[in-house]
C-alpha atoms as a PDB file:
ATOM      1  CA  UNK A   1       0.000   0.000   0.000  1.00  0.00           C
ATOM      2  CA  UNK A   2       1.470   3.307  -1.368  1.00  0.00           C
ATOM      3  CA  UNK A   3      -0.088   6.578   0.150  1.00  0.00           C
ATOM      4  CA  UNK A   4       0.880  10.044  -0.848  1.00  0.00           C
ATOM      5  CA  UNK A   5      -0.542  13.563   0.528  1.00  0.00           C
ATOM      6  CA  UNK A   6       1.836  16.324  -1.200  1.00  0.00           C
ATOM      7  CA  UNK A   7       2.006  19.930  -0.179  1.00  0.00           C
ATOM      8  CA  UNK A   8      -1.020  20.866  -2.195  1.00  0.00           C
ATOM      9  CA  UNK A   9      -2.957  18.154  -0.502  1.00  0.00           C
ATOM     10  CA  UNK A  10      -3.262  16.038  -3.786  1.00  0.00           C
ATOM     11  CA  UNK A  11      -4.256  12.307  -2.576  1.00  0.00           C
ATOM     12  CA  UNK A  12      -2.648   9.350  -4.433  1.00  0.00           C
ATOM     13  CA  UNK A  13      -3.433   5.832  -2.680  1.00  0.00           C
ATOM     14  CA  UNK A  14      -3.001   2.631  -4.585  1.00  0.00           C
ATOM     15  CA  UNK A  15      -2.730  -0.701  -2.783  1.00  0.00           C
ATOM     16  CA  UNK A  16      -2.806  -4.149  -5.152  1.00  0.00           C
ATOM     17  CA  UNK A  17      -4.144  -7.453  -4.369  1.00  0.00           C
ATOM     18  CA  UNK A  18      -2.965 -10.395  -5.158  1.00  0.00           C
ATOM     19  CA  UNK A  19      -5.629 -13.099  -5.373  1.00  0.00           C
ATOM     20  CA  UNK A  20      -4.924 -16.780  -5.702  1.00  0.00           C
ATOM     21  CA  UNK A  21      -8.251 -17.244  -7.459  1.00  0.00           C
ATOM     22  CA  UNK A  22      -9.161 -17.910 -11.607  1.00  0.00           C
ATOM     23  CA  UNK A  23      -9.280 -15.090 -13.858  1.00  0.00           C
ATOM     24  CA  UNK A  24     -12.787 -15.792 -14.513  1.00  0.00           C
ATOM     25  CA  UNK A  25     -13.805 -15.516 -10.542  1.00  0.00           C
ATOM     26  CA  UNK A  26     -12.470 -11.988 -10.178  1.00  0.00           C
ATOM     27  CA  UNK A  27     -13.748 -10.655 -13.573  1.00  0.00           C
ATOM     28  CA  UNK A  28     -17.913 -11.774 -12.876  1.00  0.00           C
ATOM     29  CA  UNK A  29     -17.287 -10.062  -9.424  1.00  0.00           C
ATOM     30  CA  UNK A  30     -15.920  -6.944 -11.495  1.00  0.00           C
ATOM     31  CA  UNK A  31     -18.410  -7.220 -13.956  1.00  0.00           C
ATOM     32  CA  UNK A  32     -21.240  -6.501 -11.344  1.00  0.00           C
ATOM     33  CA  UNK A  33     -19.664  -3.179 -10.670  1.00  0.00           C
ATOM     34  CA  UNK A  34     -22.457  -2.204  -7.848  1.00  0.00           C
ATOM     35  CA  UNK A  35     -21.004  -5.416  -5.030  1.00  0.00           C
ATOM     36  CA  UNK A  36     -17.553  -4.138  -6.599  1.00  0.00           C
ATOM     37  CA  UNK A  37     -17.671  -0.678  -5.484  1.00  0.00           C
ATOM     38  CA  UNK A  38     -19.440  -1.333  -2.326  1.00  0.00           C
ATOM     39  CA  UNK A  39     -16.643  -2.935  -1.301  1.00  0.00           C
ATOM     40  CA  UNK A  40     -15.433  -0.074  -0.303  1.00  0.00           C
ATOM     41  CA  UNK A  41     -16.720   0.068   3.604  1.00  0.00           C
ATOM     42  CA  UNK A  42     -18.146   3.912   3.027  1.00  0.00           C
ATOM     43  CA  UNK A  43     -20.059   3.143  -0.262  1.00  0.00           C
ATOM     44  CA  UNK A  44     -23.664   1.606   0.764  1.00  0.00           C
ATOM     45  CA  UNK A  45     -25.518   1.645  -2.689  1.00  0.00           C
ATOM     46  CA  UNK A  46     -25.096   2.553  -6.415  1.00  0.00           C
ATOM     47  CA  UNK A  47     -28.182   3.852  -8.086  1.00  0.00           C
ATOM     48  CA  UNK A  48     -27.751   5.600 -11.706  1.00  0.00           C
ATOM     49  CA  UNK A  49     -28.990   8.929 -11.690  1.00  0.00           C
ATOM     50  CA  UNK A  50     -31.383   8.714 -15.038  1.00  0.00           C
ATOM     51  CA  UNK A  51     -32.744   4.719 -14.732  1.00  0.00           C
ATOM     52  CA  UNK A  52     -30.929   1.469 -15.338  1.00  0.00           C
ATOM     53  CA  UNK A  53     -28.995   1.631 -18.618  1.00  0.00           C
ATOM     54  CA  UNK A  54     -31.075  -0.474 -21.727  1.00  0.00           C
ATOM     55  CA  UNK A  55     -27.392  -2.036 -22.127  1.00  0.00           C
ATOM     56  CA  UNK A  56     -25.120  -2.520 -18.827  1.00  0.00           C
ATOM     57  CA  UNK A  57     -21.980  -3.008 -21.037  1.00  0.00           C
ATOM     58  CA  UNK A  58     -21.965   0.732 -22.022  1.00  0.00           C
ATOM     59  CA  UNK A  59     -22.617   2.663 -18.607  1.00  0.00           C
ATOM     60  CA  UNK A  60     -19.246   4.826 -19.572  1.00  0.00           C
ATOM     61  CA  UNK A  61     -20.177   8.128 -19.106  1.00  0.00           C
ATOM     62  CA  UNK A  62     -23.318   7.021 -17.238  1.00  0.00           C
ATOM     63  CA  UNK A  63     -24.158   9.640 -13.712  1.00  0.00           C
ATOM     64  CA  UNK A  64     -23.802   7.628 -10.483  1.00  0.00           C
ATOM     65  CA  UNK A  65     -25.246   8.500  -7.008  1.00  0.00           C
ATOM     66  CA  UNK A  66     -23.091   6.640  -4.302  1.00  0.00           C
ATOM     67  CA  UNK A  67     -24.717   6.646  -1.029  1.00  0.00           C
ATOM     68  CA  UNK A  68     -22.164   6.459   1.978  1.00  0.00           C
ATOM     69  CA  UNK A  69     -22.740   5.783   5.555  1.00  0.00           C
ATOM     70  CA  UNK A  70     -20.586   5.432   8.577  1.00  0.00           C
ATOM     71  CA  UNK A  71     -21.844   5.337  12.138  1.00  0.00           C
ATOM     72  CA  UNK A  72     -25.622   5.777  10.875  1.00  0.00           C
ATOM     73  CA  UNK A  73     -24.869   8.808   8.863  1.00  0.00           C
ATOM     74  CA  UNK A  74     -25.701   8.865   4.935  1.00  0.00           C
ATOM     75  CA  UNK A  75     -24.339  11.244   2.647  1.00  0.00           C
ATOM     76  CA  UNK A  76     -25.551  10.687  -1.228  1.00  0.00           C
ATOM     77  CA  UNK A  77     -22.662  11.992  -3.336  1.00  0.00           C
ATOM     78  CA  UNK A  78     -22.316  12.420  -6.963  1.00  0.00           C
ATOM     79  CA  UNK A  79     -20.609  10.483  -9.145  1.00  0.00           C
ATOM     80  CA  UNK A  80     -19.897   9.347 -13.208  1.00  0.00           C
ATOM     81  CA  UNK A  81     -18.155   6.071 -14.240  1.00  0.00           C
ATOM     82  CA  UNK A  82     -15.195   7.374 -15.840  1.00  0.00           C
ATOM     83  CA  UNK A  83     -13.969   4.267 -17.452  1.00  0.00           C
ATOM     84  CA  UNK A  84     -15.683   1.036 -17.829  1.00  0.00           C
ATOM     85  CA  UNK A  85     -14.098  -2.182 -19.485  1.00  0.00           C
ATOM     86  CA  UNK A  86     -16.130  -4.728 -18.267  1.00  0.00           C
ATOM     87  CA  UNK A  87     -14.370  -7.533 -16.250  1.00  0.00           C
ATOM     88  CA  UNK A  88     -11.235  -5.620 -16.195  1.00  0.00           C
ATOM     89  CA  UNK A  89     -11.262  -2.121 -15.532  1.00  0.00           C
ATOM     90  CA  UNK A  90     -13.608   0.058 -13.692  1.00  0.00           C
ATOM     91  CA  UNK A  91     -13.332   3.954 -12.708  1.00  0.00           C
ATOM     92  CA  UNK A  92     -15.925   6.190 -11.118  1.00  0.00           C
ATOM     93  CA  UNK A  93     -15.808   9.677  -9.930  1.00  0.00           C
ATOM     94  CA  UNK A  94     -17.078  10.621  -6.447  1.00  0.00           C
ATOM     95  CA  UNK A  95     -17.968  14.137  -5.792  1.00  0.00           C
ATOM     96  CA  UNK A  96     -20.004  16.111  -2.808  1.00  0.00           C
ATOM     97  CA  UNK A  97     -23.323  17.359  -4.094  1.00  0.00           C
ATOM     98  CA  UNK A  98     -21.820  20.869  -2.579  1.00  0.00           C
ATOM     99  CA  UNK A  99     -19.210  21.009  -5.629  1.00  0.00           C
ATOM    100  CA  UNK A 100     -15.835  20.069  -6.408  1.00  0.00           C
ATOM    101  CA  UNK A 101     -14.148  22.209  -3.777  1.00  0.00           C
ATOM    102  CA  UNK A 102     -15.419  20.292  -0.579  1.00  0.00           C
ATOM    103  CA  UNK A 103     -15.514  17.161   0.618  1.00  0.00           C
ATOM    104  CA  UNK A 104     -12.500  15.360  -0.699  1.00  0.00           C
ATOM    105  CA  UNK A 105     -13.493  15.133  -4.479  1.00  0.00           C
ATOM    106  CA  UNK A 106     -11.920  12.026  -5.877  1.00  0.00           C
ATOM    107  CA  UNK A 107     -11.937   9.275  -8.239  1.00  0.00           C
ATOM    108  CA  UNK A 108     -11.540   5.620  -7.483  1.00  0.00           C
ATOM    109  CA  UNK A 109      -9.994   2.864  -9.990  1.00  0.00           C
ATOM    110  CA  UNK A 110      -9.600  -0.838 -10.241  1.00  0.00           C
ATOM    111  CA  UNK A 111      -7.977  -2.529 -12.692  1.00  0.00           C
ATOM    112  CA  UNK A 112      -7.281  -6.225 -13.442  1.00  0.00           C
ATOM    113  CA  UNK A 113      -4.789  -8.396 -14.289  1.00  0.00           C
ATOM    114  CA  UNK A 114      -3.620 -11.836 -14.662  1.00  0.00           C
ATOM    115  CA  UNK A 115      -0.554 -13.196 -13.128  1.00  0.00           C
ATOM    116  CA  UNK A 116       0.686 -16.328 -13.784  1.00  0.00           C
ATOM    117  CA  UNK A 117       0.378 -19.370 -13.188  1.00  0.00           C
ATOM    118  CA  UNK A 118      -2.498 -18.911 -11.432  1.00  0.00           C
ATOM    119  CA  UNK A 119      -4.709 -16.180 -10.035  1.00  0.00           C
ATOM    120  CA  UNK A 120      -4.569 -12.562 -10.449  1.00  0.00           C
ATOM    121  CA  UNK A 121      -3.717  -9.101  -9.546  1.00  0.00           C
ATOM    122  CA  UNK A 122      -6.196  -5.720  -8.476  1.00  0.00           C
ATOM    123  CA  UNK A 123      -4.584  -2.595  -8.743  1.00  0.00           C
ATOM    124  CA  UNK A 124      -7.002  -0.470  -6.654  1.00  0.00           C
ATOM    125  CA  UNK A 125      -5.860   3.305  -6.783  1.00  0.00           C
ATOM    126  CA  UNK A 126      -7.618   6.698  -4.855  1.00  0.00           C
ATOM    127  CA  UNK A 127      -6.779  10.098  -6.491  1.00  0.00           C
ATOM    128  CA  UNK A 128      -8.384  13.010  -5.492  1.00  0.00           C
ATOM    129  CA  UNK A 129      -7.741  16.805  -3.411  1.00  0.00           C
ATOM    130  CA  UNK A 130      -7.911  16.534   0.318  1.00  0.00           C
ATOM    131  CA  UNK A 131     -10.129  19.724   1.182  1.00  0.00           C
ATOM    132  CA  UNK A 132     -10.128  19.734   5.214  1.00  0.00           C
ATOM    133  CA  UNK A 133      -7.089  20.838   5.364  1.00  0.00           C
ATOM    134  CA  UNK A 134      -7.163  21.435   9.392  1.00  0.00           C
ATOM    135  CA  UNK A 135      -6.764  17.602   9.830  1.00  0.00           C
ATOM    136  CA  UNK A 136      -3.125  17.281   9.852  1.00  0.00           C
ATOM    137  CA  UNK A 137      -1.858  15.141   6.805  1.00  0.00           C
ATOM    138  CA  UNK A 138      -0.654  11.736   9.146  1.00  0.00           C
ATOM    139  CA  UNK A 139      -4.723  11.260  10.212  1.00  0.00           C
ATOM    140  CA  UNK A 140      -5.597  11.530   6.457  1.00  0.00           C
ATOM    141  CA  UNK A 141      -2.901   9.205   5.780  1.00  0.00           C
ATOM    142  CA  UNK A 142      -4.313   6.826   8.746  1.00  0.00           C
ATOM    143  CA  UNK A 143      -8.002   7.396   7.545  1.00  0.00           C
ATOM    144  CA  UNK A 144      -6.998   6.265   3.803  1.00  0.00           C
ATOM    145  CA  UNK A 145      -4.990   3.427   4.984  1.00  0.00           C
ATOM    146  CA  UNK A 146      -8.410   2.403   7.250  1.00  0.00           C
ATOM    147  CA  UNK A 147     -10.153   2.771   4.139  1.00  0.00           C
ATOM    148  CA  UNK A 148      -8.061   0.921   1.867  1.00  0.00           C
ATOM    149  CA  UNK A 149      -7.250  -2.223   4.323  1.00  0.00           C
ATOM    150  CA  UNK A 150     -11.133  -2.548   4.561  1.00  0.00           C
ATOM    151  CA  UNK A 151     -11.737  -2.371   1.299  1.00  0.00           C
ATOM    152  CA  UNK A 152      -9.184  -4.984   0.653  1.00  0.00           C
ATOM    153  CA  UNK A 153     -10.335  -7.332   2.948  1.00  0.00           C
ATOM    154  CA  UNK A 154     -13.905  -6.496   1.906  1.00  0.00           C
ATOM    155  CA  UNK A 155     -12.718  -7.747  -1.931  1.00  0.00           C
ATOM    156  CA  UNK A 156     -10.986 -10.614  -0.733  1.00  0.00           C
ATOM    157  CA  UNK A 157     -14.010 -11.603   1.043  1.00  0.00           C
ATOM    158  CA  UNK A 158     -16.223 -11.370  -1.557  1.00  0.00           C
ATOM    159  CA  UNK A 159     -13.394 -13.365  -3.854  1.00  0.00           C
ATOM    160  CA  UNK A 160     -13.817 -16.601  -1.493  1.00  0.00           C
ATOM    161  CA  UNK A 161     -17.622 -16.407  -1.658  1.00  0.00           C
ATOM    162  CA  UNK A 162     -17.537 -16.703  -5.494  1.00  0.00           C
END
């Protein structure tokens, strides 16, 4: 796990997984990118801001509300998939509803890959602009390194239920 807050409080987290698990497992868990992202322990629900798509393989592009909770509290923020290969790649923006200046606007992004012989690799990766910038930068260092150990063992999880 890599994470990086510079002096203009740019965010870059990336952490990969190494899963000793078929191709084929961790792409249909990919492919259903609503359990995917809600592995993430903050994101409760995906809902698509205009109806379901008429065809799921071309949601690129497609507005995204991503409901978040912690501790009882939910927060809908807005979000876009940015890129969308399915099986193998998925990005998605997630923005406050209050704009892009609060709120720690970010993007999240997994990618997949095989390894060989056996298994694969998940590149998941945070970028974004840390906004609070009264919380000094080793708690939002510890917060993203909560968040990106849970979601880790929250994809693993859902790996050895597949």
């Amino acid at each position: 796990m890599r994470i990086l807050v510079d002096d203009r409080w740019r965010v870059t987290a990336r952490l990969r997984v190494e899963c000793d698990v078929p191709l084929e497992t961790a792409q249909r868990l990919l492919h259903d990118f609503r359990t995917f992202l809600t592995t993430d322990p903050l994101h409760q629900r995906i809902t698509f801001d205009h109806g379901e798509p008429d065809d799921p393989e071309t949601i690129r592009g497609e507005a995204i509300t991503i409901r978040h909770s912690m501790l009882g509290v939910h927060i809908d923020r807005a979000g876009r998939i940015l890129r969308w290969r399915p099986g193998f790649e998925l990005a998605v923006s997630d923005l406050s509803r209050r704009g892009r200046s609060v709120g720690f606007p970010h993007m999240c992004r997994y990618v997949l890959s095989e390894r060989r012989p056996r298994g694969h690799s998940l590149l998941y990766e945070v970028r974004g602009v840390w906004t609070a910038r009264w919380v000094p930068r080793w708690i939002v260092k510890l917060w993203l390194a909560w968040v990106m150990a849970a979601t880790r063992g929250r994809l693993l999880a859902h790996l050895a239920r597949q």
